[in-house]
C-alpha atoms as a PDB file:
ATOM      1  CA  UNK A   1      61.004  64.639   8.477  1.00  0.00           C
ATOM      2  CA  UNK A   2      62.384  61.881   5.798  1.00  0.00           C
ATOM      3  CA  UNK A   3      62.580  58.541   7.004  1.00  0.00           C
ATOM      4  CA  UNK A   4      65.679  57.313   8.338  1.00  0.00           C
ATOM      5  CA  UNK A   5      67.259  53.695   7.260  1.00  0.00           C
ATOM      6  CA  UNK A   6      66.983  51.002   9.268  1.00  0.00           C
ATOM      7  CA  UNK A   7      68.231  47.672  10.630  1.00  0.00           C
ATOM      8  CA  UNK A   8      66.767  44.811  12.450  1.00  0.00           C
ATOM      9  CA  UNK A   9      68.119  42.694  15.546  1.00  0.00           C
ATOM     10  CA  UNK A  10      66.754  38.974  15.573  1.00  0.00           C
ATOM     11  CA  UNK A  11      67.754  36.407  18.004  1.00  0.00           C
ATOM     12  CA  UNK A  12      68.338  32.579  16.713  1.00  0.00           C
ATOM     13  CA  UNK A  13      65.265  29.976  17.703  1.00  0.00           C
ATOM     14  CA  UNK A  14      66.139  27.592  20.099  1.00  0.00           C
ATOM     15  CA  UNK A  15      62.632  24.904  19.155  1.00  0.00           C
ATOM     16  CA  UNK A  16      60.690  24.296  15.998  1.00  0.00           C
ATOM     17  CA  UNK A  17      57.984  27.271  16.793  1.00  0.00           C
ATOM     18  CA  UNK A  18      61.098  29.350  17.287  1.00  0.00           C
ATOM     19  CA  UNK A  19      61.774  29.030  13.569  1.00  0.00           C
ATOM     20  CA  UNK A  20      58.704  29.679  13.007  1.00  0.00           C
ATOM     21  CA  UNK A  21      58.336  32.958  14.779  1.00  0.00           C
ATOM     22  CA  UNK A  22      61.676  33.833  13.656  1.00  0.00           C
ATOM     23  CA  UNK A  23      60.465  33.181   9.959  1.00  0.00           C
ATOM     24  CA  UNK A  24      56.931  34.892  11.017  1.00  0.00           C
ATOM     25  CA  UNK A  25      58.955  37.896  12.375  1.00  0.00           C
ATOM     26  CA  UNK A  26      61.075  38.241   8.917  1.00  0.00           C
ATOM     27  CA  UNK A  27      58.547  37.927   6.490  1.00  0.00           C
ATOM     28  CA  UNK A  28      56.665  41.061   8.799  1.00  0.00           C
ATOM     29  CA  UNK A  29      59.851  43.423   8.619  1.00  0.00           C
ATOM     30  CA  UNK A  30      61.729  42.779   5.163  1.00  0.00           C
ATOM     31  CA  UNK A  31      59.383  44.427   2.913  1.00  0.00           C
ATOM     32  CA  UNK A  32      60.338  47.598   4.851  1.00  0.00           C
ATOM     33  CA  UNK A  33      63.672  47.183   3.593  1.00  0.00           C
ATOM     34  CA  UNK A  34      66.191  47.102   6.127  1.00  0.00           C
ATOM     35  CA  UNK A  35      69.626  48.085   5.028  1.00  0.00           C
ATOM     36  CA  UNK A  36      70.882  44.737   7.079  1.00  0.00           C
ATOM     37  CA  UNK A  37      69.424  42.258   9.694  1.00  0.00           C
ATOM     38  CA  UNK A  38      71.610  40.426  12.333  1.00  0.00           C
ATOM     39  CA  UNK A  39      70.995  37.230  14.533  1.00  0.00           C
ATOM     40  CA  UNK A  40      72.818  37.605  17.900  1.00  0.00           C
ATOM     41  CA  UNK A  41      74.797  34.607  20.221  1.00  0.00           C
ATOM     42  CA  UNK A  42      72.949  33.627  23.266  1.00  0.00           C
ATOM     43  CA  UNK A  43      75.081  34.611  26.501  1.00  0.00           C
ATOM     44  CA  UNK A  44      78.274  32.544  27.409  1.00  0.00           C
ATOM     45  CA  UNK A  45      78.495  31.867  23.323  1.00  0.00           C
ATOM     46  CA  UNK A  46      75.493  29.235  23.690  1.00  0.00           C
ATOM     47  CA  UNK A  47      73.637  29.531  20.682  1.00  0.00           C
ATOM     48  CA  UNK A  48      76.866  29.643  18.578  1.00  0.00           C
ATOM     49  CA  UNK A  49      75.961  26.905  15.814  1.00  0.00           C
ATOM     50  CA  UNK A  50      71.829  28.123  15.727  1.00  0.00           C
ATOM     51  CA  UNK A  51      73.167  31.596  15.197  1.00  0.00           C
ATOM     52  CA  UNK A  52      75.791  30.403  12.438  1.00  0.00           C
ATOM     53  CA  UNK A  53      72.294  28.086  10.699  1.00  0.00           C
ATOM     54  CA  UNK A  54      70.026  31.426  11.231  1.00  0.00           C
ATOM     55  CA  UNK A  55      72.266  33.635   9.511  1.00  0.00           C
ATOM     56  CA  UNK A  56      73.069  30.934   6.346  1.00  0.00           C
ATOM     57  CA  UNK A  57      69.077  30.087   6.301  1.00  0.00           C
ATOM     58  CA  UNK A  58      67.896  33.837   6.191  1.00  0.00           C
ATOM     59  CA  UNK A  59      70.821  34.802   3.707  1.00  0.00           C
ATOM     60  CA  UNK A  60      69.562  32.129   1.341  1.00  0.00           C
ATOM     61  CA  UNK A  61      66.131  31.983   1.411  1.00  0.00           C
ATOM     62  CA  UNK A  62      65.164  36.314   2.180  1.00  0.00           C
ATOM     63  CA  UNK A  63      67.244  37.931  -0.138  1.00  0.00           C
ATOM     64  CA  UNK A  64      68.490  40.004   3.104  1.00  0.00           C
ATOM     65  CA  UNK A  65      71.878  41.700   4.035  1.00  0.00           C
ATOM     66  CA  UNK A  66      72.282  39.085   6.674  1.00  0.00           C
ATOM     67  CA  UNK A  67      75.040  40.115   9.553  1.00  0.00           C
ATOM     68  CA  UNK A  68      76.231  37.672  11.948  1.00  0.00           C
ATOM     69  CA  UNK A  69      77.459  38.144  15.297  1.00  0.00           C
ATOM     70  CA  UNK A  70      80.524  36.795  16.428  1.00  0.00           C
ATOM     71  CA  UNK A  71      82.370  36.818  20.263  1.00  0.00           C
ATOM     72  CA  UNK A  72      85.009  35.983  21.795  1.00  0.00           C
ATOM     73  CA  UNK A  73      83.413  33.766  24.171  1.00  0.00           C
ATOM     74  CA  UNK A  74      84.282  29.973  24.864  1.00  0.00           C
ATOM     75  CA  UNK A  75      86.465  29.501  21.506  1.00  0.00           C
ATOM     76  CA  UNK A  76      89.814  29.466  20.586  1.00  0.00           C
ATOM     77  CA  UNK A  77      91.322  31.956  18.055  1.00  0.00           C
ATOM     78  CA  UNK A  78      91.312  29.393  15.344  1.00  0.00           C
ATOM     79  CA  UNK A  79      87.561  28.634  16.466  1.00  0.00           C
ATOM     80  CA  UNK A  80      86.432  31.288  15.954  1.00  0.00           C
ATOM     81  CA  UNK A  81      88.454  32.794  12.594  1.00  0.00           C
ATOM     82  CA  UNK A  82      86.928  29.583  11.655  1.00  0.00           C
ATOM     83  CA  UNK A  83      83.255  30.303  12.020  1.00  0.00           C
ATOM     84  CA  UNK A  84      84.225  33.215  10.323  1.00  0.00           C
ATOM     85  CA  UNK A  85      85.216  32.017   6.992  1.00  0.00           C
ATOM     86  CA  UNK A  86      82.527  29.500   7.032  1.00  0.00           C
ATOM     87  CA  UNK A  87      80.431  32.794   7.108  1.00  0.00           C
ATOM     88  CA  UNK A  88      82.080  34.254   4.602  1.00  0.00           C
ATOM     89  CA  UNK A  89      82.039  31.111   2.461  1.00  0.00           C
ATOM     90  CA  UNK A  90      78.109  31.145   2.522  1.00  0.00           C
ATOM     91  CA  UNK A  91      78.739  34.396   0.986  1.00  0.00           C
ATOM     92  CA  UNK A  92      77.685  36.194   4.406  1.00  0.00           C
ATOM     93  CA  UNK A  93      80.189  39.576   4.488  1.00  0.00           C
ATOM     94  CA  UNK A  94      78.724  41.391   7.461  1.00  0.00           C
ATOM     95  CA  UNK A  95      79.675  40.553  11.277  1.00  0.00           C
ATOM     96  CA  UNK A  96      78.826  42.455  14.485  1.00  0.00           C
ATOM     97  CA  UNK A  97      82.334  41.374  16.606  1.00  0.00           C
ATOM     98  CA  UNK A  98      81.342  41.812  19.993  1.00  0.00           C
ATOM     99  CA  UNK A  99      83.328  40.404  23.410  1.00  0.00           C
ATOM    100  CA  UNK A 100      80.374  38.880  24.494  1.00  0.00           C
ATOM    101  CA  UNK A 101      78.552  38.118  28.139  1.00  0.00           C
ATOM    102  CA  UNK A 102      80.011  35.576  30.019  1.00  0.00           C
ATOM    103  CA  UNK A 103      78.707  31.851  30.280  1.00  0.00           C
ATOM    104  CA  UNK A 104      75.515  31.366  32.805  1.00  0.00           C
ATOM    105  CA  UNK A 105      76.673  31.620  36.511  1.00  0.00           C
ATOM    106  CA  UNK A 106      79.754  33.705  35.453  1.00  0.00           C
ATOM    107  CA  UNK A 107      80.578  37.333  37.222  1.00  0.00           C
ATOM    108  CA  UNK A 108      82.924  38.339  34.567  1.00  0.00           C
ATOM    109  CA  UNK A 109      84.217  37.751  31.495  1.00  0.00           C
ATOM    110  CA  UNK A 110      87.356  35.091  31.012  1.00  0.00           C
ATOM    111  CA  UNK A 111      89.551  35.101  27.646  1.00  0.00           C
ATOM    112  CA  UNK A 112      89.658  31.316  26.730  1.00  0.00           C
ATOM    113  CA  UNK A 113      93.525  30.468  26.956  1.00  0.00           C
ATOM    114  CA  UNK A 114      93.911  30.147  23.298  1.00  0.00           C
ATOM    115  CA  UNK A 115      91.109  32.793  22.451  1.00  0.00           C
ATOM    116  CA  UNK A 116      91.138  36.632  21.929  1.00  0.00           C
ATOM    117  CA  UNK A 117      91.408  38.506  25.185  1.00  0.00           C
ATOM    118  CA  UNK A 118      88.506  41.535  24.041  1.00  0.00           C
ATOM    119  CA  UNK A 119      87.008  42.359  20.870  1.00  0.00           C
ATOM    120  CA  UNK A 120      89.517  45.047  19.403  1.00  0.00           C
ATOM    121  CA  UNK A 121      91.980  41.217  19.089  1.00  0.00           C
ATOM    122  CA  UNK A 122      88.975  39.848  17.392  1.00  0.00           C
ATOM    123  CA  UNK A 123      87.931  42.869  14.984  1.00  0.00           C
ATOM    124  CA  UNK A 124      91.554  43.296  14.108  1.00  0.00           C
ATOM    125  CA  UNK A 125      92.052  39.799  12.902  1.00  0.00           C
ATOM    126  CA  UNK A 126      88.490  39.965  10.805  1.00  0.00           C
ATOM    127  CA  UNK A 127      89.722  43.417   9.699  1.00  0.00           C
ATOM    128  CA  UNK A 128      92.946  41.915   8.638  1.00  0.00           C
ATOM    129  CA  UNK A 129      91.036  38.862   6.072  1.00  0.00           C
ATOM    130  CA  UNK A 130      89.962  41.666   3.974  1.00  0.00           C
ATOM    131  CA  UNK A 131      86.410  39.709   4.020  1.00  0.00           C
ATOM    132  CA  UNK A 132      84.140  41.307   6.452  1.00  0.00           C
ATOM    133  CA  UNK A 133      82.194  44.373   6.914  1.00  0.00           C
ATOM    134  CA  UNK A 134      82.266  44.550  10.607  1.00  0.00           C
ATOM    135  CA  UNK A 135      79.698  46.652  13.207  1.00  0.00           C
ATOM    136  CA  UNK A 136      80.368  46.974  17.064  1.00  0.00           C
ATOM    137  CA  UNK A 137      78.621  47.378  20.106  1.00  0.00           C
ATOM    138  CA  UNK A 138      78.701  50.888  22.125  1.00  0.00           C
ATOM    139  CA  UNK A 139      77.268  52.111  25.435  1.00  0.00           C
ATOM    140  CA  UNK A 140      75.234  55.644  25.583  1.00  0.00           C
ATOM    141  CA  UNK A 141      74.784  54.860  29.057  1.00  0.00           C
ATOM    142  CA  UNK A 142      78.094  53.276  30.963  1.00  0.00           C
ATOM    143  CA  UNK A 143      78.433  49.523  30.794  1.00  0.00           C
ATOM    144  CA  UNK A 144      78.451  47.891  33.810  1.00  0.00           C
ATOM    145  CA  UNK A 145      82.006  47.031  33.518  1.00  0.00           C
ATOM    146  CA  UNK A 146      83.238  50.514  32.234  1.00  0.00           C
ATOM    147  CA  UNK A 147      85.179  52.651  35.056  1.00  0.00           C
ATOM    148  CA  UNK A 148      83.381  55.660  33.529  1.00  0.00           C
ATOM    149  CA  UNK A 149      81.865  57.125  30.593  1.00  0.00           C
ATOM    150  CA  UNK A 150      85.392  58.039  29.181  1.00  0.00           C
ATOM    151  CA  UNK A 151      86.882  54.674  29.119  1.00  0.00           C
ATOM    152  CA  UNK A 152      83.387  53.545  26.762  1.00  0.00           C
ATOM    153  CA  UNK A 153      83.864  56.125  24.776  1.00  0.00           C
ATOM    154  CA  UNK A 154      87.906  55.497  24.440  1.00  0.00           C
ATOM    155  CA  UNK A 155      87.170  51.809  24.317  1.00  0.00           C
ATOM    156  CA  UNK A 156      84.375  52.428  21.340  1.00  0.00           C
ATOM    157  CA  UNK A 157      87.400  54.475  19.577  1.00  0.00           C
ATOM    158  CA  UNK A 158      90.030  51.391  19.977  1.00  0.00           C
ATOM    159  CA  UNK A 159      87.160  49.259  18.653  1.00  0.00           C
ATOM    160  CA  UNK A 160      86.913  51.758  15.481  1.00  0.00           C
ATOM    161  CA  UNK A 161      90.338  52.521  15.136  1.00  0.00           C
ATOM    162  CA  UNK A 162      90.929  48.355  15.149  1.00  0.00           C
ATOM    163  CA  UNK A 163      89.079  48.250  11.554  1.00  0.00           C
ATOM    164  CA  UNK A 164      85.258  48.123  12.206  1.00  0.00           C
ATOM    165  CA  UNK A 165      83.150  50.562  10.202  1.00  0.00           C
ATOM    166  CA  UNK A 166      80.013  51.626  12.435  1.00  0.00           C
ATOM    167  CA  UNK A 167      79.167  51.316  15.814  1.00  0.00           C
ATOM    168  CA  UNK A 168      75.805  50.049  17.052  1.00  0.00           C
ATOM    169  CA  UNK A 169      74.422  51.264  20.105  1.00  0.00           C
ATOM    170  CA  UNK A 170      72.586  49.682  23.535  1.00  0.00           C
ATOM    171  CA  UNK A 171      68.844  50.884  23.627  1.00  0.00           C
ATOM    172  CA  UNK A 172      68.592  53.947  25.455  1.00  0.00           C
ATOM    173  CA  UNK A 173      64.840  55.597  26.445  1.00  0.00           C
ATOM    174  CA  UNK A 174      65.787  59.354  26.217  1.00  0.00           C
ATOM    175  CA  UNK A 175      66.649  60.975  22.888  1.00  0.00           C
ATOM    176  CA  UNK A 176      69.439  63.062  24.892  1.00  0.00           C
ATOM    177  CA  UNK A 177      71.032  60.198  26.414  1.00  0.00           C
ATOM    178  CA  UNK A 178      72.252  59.239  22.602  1.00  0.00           C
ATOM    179  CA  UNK A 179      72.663  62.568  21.578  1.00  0.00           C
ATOM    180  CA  UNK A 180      75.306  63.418  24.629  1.00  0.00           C
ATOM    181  CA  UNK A 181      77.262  60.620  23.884  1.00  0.00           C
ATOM    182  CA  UNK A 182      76.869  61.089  20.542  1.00  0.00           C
ATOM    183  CA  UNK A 183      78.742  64.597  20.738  1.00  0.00           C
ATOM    184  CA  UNK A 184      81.338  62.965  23.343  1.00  0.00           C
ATOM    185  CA  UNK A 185      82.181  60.621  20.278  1.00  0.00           C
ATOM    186  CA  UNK A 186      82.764  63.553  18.229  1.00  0.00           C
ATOM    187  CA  UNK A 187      84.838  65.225  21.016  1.00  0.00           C
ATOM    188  CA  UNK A 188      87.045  62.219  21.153  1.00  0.00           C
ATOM    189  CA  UNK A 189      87.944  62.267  17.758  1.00  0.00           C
ATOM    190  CA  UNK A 190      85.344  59.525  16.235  1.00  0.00           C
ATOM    191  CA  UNK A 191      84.250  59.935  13.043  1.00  0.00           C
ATOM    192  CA  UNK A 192      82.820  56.967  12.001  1.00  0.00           C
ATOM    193  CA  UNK A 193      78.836  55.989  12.417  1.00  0.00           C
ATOM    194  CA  UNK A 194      77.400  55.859  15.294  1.00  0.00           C
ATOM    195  CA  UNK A 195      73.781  54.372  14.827  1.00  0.00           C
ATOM    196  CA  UNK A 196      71.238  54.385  17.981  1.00  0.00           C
ATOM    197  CA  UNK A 197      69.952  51.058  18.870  1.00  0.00           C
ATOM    198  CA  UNK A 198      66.281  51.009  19.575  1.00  0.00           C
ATOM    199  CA  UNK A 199      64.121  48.973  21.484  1.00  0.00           C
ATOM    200  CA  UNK A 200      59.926  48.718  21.215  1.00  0.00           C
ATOM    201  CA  UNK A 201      58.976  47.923  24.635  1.00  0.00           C
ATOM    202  CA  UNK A 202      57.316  44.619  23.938  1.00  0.00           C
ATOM    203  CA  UNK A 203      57.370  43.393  27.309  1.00  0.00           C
ATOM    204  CA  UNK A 204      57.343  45.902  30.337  1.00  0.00           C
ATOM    205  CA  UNK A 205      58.405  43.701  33.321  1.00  0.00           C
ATOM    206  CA  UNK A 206      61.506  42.191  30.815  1.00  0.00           C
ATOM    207  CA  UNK A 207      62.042  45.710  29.442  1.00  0.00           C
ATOM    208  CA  UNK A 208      63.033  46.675  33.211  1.00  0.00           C
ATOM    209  CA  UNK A 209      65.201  43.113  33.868  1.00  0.00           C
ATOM    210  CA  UNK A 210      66.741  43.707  30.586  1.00  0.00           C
ATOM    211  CA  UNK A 211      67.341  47.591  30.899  1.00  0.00           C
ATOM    212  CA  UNK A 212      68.993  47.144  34.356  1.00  0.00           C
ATOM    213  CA  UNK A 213      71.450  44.345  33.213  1.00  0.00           C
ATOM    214  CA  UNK A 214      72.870  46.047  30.607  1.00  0.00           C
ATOM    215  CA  UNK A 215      73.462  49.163  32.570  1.00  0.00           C
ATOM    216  CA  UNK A 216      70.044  51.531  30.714  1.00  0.00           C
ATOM    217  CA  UNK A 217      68.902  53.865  32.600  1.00  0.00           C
ATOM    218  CA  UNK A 218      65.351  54.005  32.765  1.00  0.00           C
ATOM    219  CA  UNK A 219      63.680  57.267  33.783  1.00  0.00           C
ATOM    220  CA  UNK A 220      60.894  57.574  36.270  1.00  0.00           C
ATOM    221  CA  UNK A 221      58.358  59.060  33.698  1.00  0.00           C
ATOM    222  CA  UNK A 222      58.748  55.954  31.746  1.00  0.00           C
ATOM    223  CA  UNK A 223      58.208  53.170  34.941  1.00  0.00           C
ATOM    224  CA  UNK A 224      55.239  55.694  36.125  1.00  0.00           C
ATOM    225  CA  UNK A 225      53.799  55.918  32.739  1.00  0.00           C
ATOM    226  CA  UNK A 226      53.915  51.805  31.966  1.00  0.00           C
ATOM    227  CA  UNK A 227      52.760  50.835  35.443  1.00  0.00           C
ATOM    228  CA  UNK A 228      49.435  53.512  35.199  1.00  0.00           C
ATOM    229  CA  UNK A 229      49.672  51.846  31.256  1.00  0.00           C
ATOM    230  CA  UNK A 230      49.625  48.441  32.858  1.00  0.00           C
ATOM    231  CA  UNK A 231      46.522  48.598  34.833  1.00  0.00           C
ATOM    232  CA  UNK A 232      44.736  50.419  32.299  1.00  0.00           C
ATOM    233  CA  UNK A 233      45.525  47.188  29.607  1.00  0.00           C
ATOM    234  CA  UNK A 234      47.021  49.650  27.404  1.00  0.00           C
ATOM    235  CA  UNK A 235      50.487  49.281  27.194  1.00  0.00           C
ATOM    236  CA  UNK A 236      51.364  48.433  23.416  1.00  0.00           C
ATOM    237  CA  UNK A 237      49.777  51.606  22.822  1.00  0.00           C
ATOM    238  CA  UNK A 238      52.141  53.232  25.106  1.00  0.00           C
ATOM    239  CA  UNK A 239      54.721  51.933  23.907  1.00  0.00           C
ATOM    240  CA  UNK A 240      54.058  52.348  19.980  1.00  0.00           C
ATOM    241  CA  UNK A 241      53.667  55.835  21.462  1.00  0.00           C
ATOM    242  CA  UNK A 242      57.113  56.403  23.301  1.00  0.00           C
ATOM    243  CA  UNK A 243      58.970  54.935  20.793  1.00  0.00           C
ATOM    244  CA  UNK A 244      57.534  56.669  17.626  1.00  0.00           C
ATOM    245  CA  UNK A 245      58.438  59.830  19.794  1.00  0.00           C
ATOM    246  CA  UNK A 246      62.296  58.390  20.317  1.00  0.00           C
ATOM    247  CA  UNK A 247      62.805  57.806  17.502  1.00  0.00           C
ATOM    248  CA  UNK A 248      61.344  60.865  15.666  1.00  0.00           C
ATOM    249  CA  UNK A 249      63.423  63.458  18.366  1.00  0.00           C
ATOM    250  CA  UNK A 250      66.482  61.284  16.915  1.00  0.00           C
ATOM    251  CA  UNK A 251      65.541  62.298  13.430  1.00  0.00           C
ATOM    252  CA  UNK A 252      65.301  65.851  14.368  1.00  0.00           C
ATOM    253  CA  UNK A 253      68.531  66.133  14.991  1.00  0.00           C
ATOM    254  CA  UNK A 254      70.193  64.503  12.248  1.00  0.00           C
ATOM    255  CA  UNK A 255      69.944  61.097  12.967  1.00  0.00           C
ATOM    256  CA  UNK A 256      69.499  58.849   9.691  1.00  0.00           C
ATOM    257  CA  UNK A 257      69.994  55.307  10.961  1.00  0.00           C
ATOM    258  CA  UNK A 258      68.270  53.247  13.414  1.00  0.00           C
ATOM    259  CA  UNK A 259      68.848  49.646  14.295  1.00  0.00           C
ATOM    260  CA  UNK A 260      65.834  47.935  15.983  1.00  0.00           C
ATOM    261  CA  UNK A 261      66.006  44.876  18.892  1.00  0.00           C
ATOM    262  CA  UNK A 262      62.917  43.257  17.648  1.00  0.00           C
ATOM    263  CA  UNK A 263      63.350  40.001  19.980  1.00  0.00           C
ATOM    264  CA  UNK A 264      61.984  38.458  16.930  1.00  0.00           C
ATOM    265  CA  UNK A 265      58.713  39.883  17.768  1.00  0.00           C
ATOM    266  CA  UNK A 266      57.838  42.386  14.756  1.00  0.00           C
ATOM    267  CA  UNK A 267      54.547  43.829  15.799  1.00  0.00           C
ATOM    268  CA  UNK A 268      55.597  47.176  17.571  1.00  0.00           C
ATOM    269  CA  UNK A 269      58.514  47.241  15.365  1.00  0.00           C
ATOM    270  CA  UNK A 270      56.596  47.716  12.243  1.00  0.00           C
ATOM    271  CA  UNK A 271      53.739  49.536  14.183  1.00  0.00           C
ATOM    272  CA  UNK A 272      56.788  52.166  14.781  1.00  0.00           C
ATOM    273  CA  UNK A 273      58.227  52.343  11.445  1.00  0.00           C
ATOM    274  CA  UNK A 274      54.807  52.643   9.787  1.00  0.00           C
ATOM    275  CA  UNK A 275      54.624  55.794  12.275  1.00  0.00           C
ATOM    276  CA  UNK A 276      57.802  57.199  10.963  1.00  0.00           C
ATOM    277  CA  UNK A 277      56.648  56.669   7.255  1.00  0.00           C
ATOM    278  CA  UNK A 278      58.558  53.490   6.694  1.00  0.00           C
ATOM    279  CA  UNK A 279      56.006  51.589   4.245  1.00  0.00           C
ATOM    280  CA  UNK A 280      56.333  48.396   2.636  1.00  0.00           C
ATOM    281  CA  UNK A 281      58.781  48.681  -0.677  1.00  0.00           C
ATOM    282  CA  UNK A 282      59.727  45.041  -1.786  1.00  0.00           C
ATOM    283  CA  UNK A 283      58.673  41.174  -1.044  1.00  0.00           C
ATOM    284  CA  UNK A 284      60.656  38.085   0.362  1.00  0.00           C
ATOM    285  CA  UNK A 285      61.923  36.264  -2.834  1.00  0.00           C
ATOM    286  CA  UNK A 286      63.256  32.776  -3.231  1.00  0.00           C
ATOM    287  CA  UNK A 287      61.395  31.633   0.195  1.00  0.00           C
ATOM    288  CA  UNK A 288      62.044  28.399   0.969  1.00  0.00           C
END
């Protein structure tokens, strides 16, 4: 089994031991290499100006393919085209264009009157600067919003078609859950990369709150195995377990990407990729 490539997922810090647990959390993962790291928005667009410091700092000072995330949320068309050329000025080339959640307290998403209405308007007009490198989000289990699987998977092909490159998926527990939509891509006509997004469950009872608001479905070997895991204290073995296990039925059928949701907590992360025989192959340089 040869190791696949991988990507991180960081989130910006909101406080001063944010930064430093964001800065902990990259020096732990970049000597494994990552082909790219990206720094997300908070929901409702409300960590829009930490992400856009996050992604300049770490693209300075790690020597990192730094990718930024960029919605739709709460900005105006030239707000937003705007944020991306300042990326792009800072010499940052890589964006994940996403729609984005709505604001706190918000059922459903609301296109700002002057902003793009869903993210195939905002990928086509990055796709159109000639600047960017851009990634989307995709859904191996049905968003929340979605009618059914079929409009994901013919939204995820708009998204492609629009000018993004590779699509980047929600975490997912089950190797066949990817690999089923996976071959519906194909079916559909999509061509283009598909990489499974993974997450190390860190955190067991905000696993479960995350998992169900995203739409994951989590299977009932998994809750029985963490809550028996739970009371026996040994759940980051469990989990180091399950995921090296993911991951490695992924491989086995041809996967050779995986992007990681490390909620800038690198521990499991690495634990997993040191399972998978990811090791260590170059430092941090020019560290602030």
């Amino acid at each position: 089994m040869s190791a696949p490539a991988i990507s991180f997922e960081f989130f910006p810090p909101q406080s001063l031991q944010g930064s430093f647990r964001l800065w902990d959390t990259v020096q732990a993962l970049a000597p494994l290499s990552p082909r790219f790291v990206s720094v997300t928005y908070g929901a409702g667009g409300t960590t829009r100006d930490l992400t856009r410091d996050a992604v300049k700092t770490l693209h300075q000072s790690s020597g990192l393919n730094v990718a930024a995330h960029l919605t739709c949320v709460n900005a105006t068309r030239a707000e937003t085209l705007a944020i991306a050329d300042n990326f792009a000025s800072a010499g940052v080339k890589d964006i994940v264009a996403l729609r984005g959640d709505p604001p706190k307290g918000q059922n459903q998403f609301v296109a700002h009157p002057e902003g793009f209405a869903n993210s195939c308007e905002l990928i086509q007009a990055l796709a159109e600067t000639g600047k960017f490198n851009i990634r989307v989000g995709a859904y191996p289990d049905k968003h929340p919003e979605a009618r059914d699987m079929k409009a994901d998977i013919d939204w995820l092909k708009a998204k492609l078609d629009a000018g993004a490159t590779e699509a980047l998926t929600q975490f997912f527990f089950e190797a066949d859950t990817f690999l089923r939509f996976r071959d519906a891509c194909a079916k559909a006509g999509i061509d283009k990369a598909i990489t499974p997004g993974i997450l190390p469950i860190e955190n067991w009872k905000g696993a479960r709150a995350f998992a169900e608001r995203c739409g994951a479905k989590m299977p009932d070997w998994l809750v029985d195995a963490f809550e028996t895991a739970q009371r026996d204290e040994r759940e980051d073995l469990l989990a180091i377990a399950v995921c090296t296990e993911l991951c490695g039925n992924l491989i086995d059928e041809g996967v050779d990407k995986l992007h990681f949701y490390t909620l800038n907590r690198p521990e499991l992360t690495r634990d997993v990729c040191h399972a998978l025989g990811i090791t260590a192959r170059s430092q941090l340089q020019n560290v602030a």
